[in-house]
Protein backbone atom coordinates (compact mmCIF):
# COMPACT_ATOMS: atom_id res chain seq x y z
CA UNK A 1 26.16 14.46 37.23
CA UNK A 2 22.34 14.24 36.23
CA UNK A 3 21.75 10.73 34.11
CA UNK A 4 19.53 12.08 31.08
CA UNK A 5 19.80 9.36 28.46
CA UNK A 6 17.01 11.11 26.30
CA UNK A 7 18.07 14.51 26.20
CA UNK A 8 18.46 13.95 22.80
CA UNK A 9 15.21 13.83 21.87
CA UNK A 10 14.21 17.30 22.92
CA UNK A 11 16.64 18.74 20.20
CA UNK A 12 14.90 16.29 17.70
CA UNK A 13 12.04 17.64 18.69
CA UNK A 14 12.91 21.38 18.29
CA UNK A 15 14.10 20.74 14.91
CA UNK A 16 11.03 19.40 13.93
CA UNK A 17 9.15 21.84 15.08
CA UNK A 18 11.08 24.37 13.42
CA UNK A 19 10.29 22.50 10.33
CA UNK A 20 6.72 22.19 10.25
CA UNK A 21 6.99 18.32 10.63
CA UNK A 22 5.40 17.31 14.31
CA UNK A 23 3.14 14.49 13.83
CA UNK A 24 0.57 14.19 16.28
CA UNK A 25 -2.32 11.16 17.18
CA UNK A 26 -5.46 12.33 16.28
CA UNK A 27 -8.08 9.35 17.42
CA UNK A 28 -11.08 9.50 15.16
CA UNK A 29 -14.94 8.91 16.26
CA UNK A 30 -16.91 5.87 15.64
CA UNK A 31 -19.43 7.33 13.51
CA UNK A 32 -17.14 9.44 11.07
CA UNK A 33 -17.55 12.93 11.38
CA UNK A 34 -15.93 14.31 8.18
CA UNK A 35 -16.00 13.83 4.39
CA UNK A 36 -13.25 11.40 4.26
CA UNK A 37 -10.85 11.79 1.36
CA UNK A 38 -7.58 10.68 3.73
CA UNK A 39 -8.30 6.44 4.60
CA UNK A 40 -6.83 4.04 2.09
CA UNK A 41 -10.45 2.71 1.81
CA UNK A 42 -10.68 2.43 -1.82
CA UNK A 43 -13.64 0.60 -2.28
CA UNK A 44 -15.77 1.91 0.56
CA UNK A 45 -15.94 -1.75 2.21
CA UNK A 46 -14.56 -0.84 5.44
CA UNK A 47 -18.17 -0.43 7.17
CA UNK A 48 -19.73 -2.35 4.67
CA UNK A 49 -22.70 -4.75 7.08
CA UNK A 50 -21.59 -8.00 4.83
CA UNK A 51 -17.98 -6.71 5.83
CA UNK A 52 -18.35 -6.24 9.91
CA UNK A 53 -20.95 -9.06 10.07
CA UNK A 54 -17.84 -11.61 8.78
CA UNK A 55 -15.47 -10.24 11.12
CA UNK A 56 -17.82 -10.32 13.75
CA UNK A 57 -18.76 -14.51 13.09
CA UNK A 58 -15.14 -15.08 12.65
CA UNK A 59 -14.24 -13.34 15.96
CA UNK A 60 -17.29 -15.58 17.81
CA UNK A 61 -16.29 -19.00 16.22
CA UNK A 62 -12.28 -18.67 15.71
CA UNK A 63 -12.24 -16.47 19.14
CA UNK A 64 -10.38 -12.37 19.72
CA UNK A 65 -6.52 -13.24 18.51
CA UNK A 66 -5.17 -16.35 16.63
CA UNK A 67 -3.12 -16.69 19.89
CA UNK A 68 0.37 -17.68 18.33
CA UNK A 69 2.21 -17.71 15.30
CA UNK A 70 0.84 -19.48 12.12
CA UNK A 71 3.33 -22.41 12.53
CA UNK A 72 2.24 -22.87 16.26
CA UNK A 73 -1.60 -22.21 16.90
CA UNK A 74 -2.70 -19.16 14.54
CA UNK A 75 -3.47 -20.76 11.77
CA UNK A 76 -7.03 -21.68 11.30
CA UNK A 77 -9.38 -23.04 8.39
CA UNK A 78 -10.09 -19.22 8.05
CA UNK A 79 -6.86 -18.35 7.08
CA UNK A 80 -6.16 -21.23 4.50
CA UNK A 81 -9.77 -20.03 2.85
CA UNK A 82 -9.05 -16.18 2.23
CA UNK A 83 -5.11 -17.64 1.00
CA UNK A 84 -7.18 -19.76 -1.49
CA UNK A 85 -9.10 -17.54 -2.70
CA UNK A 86 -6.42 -14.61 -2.96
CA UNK A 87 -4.37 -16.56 -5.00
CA UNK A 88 -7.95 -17.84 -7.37
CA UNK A 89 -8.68 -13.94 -7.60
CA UNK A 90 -5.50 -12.59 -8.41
CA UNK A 91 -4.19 -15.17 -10.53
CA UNK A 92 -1.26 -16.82 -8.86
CA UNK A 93 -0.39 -20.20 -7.84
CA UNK A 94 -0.62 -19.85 -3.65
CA UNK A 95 -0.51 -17.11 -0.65
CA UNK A 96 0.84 -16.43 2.48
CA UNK A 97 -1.24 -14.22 4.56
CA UNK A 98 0.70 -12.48 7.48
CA UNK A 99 0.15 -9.62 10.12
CA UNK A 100 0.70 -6.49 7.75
CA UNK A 101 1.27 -5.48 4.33
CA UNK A 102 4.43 -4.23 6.01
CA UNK A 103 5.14 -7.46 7.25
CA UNK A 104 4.87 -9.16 4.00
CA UNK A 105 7.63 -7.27 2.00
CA UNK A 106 9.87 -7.92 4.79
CA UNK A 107 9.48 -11.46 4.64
CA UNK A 108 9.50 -11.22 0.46
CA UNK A 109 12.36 -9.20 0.20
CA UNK A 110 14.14 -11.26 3.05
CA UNK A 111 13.82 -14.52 2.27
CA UNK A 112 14.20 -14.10 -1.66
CA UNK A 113 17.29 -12.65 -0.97
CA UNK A 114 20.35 -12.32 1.20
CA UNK A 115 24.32 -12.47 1.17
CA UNK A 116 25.98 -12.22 -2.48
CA UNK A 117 23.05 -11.23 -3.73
CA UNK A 118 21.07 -7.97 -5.44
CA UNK A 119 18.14 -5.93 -5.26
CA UNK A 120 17.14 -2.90 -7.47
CA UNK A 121 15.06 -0.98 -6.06
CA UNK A 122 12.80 2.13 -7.29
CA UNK A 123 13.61 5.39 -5.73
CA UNK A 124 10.03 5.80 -5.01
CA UNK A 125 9.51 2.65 -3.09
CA UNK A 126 7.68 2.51 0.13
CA UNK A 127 9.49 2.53 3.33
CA UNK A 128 8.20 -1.11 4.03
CA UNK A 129 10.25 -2.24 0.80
CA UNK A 130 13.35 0.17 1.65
CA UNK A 131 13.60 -1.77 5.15
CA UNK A 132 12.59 -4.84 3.84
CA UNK A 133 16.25 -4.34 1.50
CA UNK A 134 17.82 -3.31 4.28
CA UNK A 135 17.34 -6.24 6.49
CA UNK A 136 18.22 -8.53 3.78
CA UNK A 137 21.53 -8.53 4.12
CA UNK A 138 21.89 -8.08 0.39
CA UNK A 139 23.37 -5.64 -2.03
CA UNK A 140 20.52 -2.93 -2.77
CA UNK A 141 20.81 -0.44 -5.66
CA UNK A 142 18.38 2.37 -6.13
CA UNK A 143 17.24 3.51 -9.23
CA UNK A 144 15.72 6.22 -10.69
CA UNK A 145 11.61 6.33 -10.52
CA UNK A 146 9.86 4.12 -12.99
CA UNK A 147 13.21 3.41 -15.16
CA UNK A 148 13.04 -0.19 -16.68
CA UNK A 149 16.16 0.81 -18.25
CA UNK A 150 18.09 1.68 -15.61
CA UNK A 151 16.85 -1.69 -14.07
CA UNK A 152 18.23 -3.78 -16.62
CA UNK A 153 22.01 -2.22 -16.56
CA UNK A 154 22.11 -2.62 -13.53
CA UNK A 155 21.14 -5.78 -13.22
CA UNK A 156 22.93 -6.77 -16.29
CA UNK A 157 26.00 -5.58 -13.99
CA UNK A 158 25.90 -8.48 -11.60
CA UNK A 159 26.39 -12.21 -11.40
CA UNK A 160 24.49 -13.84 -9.12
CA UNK A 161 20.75 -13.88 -7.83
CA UNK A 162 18.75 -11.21 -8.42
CA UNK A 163 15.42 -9.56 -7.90
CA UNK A 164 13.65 -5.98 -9.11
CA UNK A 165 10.93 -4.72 -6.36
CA UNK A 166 8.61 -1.70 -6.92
CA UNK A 167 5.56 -0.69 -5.79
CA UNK A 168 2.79 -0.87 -8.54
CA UNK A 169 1.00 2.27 -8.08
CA UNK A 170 3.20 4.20 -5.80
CA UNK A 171 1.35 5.80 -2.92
CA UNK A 172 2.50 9.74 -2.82
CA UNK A 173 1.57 10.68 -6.33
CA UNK A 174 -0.26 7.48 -7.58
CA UNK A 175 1.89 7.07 -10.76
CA UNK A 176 1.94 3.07 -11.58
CA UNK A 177 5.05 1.47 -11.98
CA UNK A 178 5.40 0.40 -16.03
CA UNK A 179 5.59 -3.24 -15.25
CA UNK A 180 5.41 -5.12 -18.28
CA UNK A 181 8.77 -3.55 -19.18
CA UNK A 182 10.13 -4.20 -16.18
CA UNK A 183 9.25 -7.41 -16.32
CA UNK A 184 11.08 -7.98 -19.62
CA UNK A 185 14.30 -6.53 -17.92
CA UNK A 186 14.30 -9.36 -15.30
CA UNK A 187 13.50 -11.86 -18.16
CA UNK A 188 16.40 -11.01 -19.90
CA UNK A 189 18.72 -10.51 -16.58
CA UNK A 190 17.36 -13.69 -15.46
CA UNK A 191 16.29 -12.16 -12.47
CA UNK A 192 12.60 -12.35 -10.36
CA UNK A 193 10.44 -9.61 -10.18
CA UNK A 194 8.46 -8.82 -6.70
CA UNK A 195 5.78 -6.35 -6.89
CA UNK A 196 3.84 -4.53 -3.91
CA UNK A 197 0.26 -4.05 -5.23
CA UNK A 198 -1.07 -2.50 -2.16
CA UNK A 199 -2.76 0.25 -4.17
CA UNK A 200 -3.57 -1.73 -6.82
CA UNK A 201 -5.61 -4.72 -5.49
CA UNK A 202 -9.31 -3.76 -5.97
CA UNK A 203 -9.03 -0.89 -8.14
CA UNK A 204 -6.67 -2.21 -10.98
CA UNK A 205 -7.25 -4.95 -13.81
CA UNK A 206 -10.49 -6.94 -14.83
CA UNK A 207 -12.94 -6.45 -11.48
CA UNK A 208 -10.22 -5.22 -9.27
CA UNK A 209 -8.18 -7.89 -9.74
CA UNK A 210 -4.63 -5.75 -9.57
CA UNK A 211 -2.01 -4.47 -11.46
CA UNK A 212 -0.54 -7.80 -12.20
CA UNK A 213 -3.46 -8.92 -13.64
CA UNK A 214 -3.90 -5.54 -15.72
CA UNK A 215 -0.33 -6.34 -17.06
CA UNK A 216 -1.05 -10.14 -17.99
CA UNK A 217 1.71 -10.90 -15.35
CA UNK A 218 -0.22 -12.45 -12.68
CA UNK A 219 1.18 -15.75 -12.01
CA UNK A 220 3.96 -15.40 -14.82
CA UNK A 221 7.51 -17.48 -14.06
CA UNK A 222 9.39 -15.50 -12.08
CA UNK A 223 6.99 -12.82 -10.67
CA UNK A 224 5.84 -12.47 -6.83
CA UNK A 225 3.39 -9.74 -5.42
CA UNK A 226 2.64 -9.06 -1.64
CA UNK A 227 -0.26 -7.14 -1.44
CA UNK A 228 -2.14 -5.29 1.66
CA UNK A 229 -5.78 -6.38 3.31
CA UNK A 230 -5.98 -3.13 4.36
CA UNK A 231 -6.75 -1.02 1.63
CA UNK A 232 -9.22 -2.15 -1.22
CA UNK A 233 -10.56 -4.76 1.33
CA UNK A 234 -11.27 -2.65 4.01
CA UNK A 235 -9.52 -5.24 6.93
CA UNK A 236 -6.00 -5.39 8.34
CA UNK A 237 -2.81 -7.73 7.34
CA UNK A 238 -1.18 -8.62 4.17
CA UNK A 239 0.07 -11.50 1.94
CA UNK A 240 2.71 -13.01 -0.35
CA UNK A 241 1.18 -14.55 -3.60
CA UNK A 242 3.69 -16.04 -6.05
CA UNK A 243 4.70 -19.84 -7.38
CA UNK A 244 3.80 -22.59 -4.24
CA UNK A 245 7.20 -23.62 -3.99
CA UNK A 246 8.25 -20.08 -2.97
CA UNK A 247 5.22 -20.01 -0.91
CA UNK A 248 6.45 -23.01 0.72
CA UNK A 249 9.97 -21.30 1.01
CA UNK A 250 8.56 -18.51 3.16
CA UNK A 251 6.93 -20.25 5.40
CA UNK A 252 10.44 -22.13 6.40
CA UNK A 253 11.89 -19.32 6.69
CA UNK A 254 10.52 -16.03 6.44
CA UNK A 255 11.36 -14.42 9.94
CA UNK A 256 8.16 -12.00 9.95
CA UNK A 257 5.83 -14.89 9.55
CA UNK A 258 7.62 -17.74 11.49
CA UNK A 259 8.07 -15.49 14.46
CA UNK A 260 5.15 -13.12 14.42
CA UNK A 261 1.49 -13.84 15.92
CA UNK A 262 -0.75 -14.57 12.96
CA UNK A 263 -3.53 -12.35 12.16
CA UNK A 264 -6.52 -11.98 14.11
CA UNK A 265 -9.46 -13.84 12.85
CA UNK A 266 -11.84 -10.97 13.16
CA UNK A 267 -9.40 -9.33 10.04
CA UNK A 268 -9.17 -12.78 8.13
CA UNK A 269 -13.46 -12.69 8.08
CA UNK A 270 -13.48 -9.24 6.92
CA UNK A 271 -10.98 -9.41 4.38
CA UNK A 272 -12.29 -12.36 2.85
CA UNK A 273 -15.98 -10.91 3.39
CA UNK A 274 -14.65 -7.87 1.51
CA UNK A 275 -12.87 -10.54 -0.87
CA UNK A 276 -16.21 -11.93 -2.18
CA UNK A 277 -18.12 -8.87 -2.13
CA UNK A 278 -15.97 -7.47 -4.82
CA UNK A 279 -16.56 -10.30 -6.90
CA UNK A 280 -19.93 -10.25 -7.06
CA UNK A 281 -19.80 -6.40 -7.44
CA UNK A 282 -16.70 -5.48 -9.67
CA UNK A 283 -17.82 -2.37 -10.88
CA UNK A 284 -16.80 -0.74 -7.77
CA UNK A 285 -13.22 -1.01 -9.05
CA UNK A 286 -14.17 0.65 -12.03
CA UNK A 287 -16.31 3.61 -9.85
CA UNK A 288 -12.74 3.75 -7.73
CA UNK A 289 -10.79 5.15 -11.09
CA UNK A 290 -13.64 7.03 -12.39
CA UNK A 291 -13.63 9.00 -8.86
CA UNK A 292 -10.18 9.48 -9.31
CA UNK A 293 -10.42 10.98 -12.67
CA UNK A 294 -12.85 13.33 -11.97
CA UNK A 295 -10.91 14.66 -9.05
CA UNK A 296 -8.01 15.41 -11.12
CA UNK A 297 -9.85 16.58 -13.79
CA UNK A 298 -11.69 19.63 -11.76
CA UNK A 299 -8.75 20.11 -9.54
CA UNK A 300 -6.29 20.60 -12.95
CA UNK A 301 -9.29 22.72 -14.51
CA UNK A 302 -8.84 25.12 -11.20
CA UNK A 303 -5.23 25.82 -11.79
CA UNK A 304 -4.14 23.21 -8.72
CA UNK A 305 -0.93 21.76 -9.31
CA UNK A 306 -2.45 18.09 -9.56
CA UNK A 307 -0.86 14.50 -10.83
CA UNK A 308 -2.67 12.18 -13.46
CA UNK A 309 -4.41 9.29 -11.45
CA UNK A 310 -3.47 5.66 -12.18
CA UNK A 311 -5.23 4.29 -9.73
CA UNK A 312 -6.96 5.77 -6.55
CA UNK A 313 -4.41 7.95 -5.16
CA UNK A 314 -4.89 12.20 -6.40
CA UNK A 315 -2.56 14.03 -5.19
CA UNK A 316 -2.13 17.79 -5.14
CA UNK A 317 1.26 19.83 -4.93
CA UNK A 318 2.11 22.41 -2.22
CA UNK A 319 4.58 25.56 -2.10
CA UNK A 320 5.98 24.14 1.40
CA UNK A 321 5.16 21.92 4.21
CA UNK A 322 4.20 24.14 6.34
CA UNK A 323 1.47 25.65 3.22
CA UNK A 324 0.09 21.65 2.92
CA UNK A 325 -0.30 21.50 6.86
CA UNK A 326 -2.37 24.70 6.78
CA UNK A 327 -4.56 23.94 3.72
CA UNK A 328 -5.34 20.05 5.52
CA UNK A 329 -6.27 22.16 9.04
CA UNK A 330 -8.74 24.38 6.46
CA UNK A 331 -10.30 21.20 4.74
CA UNK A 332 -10.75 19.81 8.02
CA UNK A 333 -12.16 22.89 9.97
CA UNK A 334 -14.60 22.87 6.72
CA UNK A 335 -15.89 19.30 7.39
CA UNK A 336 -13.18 17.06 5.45
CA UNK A 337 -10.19 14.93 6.26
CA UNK A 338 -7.63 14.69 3.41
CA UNK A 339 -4.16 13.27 3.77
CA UNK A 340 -0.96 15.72 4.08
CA UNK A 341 2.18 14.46 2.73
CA UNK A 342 5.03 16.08 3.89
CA UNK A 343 9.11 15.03 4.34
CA UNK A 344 10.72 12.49 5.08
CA UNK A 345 7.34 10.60 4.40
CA UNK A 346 8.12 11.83 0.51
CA UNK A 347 10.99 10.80 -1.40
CA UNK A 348 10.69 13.91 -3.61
CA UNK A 349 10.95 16.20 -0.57
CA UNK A 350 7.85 17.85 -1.99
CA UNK A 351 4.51 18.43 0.47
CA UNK A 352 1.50 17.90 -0.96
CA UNK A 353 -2.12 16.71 -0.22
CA UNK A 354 -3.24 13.28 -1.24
CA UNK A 355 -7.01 12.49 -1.47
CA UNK A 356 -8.46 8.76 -1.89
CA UNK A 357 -10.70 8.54 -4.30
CA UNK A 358 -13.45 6.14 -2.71
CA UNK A 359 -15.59 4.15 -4.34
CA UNK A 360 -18.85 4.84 -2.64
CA UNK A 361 -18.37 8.89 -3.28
CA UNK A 362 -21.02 10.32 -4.72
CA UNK A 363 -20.92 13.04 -7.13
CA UNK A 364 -22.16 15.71 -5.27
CA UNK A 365 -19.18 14.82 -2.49
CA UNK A 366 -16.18 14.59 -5.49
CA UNK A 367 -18.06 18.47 -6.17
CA UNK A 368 -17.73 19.58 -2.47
CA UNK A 369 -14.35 18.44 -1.95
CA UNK A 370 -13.07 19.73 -5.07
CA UNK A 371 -14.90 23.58 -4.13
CA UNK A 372 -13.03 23.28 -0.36
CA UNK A 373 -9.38 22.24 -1.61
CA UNK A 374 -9.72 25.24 -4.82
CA UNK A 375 -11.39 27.75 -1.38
CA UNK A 376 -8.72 26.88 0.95
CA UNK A 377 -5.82 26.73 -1.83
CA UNK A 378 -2.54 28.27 -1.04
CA UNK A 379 -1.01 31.00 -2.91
CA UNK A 380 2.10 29.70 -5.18
């Protein structure tokens, strides 16, 4: 008998095939080819020569990795800096700045959490928050989308700890999450509320300051936010921001930061180099909305099936996956990359395109793209 442990995966792949859903690696050039309405580069920092000059001094004086975990060796004066002045900018107490955004609800949702206790969590959460519940070892209840109600019964329901997590501006459609009434719910539940502002950060609130900030709940009892470096500030990694004491809590025992390298210094420069070019230039949270409005607005003015912006995120409805796949191949082919959205990567099971509405696009671009997604538009 042949041993053929993987055979399995062949059928996995035929089925996804058959579905319209293969994934492939598609390495980009240096100097970017395309109009680029896909990257989660909000704020156009990403190549910015204030932004690559600070990774580049923080690479030559902290060296290429941080070459252990932060309680070992990778913690440097860099890192403390950019978790000072995340917390200054966004309004909370302290931060904890770890490998991913990914990384940073796992150590949230784990370490806030755990055995006998509950989390209630929006149907439209990211996958980073559904795993995060998952590995918790805690009781998880799913609720429907952007339903403060629903939060409160159920919390109501239980005795014990509690928390609420949803993503503030959710990244398939880019609704935002009402949190001001959710945040009454876990005041009156006497529960915490943890927020992932990844799409928020830089685009959201007074000079980008996020969502939190927007909603007067940035450092408020009971609230936590991890947030991503790899959006609005154009770097890599992610952080916890909340209270010091639960701060200090995740750092004794948060697994993904207590057992996982600590970010390269190269991404620590460049996000904080990002960090303090937005202060000094907030309007380009402002531009990042604006952008996003008048995507929406031409694309709903053409008949395309398109969602209100809250933030940066457009996004534009297909008939099917395989009609979203065909219409991103056409944008592309016509000299623009735009993300495709198709299941299980949305909760909705419906395929759509979803543009980023940078910053630095200029209005002659935002006119372009709009005239290739209407030319290229599928029928139904």
């Amino acid at each position: 008998m042949s041993f053929a442990p993987f055979d399995w995966i062949d059928e996995e792949a035929r089925r996804r095939a058959d579905a319209g859903l293969v994934r492939t690696l598609r390495p980009r050039p240096a100097v970017p080819e395309l109009l680029d309405l896909a990257s989660n580069d909000y704020l156009g920092l990403t190549r910015h020569p204030e932004v690559t000059a600070a990774a580049a001094e923080a690479a030559r004086r902290w060296g290429g990795g941080a070459t252990g975990s932060r309680l070992v060796t990778g913690s440097t004066a860099l890192h403390a800096e950019l978790e000072r002045e995340l917390a200054d900018f966004c309004g909370f107490e302290a931060a904890l700045v770890l490998s991913s955004g990914y990384a940073a609800n796992l150590a949230a949702l784990t370490a806030l959490t755990g055995r006998g206790s509950l989390i209630v969590s929006d149907a439209g959460n990211h996958a980073s928050i559904v795993d995060g519940c998952r590995l918790s070892r805690a009781e998880t209840a799913v609720v429907p989308h952007a339903d403060p109600e629903a939060v409160r019964k159920t919390l109501h329901a239980h005795r014990g700890r509690s928390l609420a997590v949803t993503d503030s501006v959710f990244s398939v459609d880019g609704d935002a999450a009402p949190l001001a009434e959710l945040a009454d719910a876990c005041r009156a539940e006497d529960a915490a509320l943890l927020v992932d502002d990844a799409h928020g950060l830089g685009v959201l609130g007074d000079g980008g300051r996020g969502a939190l900030a927007a909603a007067g709940l940035a450092g408020a009892d009971g609230v936590v936010a991890t947030l991503t470096l790899s959006k609005s500030l154009g770097s890599q990694g992610g952080a916890v921001l909340g209270p010091a004491r639960v701060i200090d809590h995740l750092v004794n025992t948060a697994r993904t930061f207590i057992f996982d390298t600590g970010l390269a210094p190269a991404a620590v420069g460049a996000a904080l180099g990002s960090l303090r070019l937005l202060r000094r230039e907030p309007a380009r949270a402002a531009r990042a909305g604006a952008v996003a409005t008048a995507l929406y607005g031409q694309l709903t003015a053409a008949g395309l099936a398109t969602v209100r912006p809250d933030a940066a995120v457009v996004s534009v409805r297909a008939p099917s996956a395989e009609a979203a796949v065909r219409w991103a191949a056409d944008c592309r082919a016509a000299g623009m990359a735009v993300g495709c959205f198709r299941p299980p990567s949305v909760p909705d099971g419906i395929s759509r395109l979803r543009l980023t509405a940078r910053a630095d696009l200029t209005d002659e671009q935002i006119a372009y793209a709009v005239g290739v997604i209407r030319r290229y538009a599928p029928a139904g």
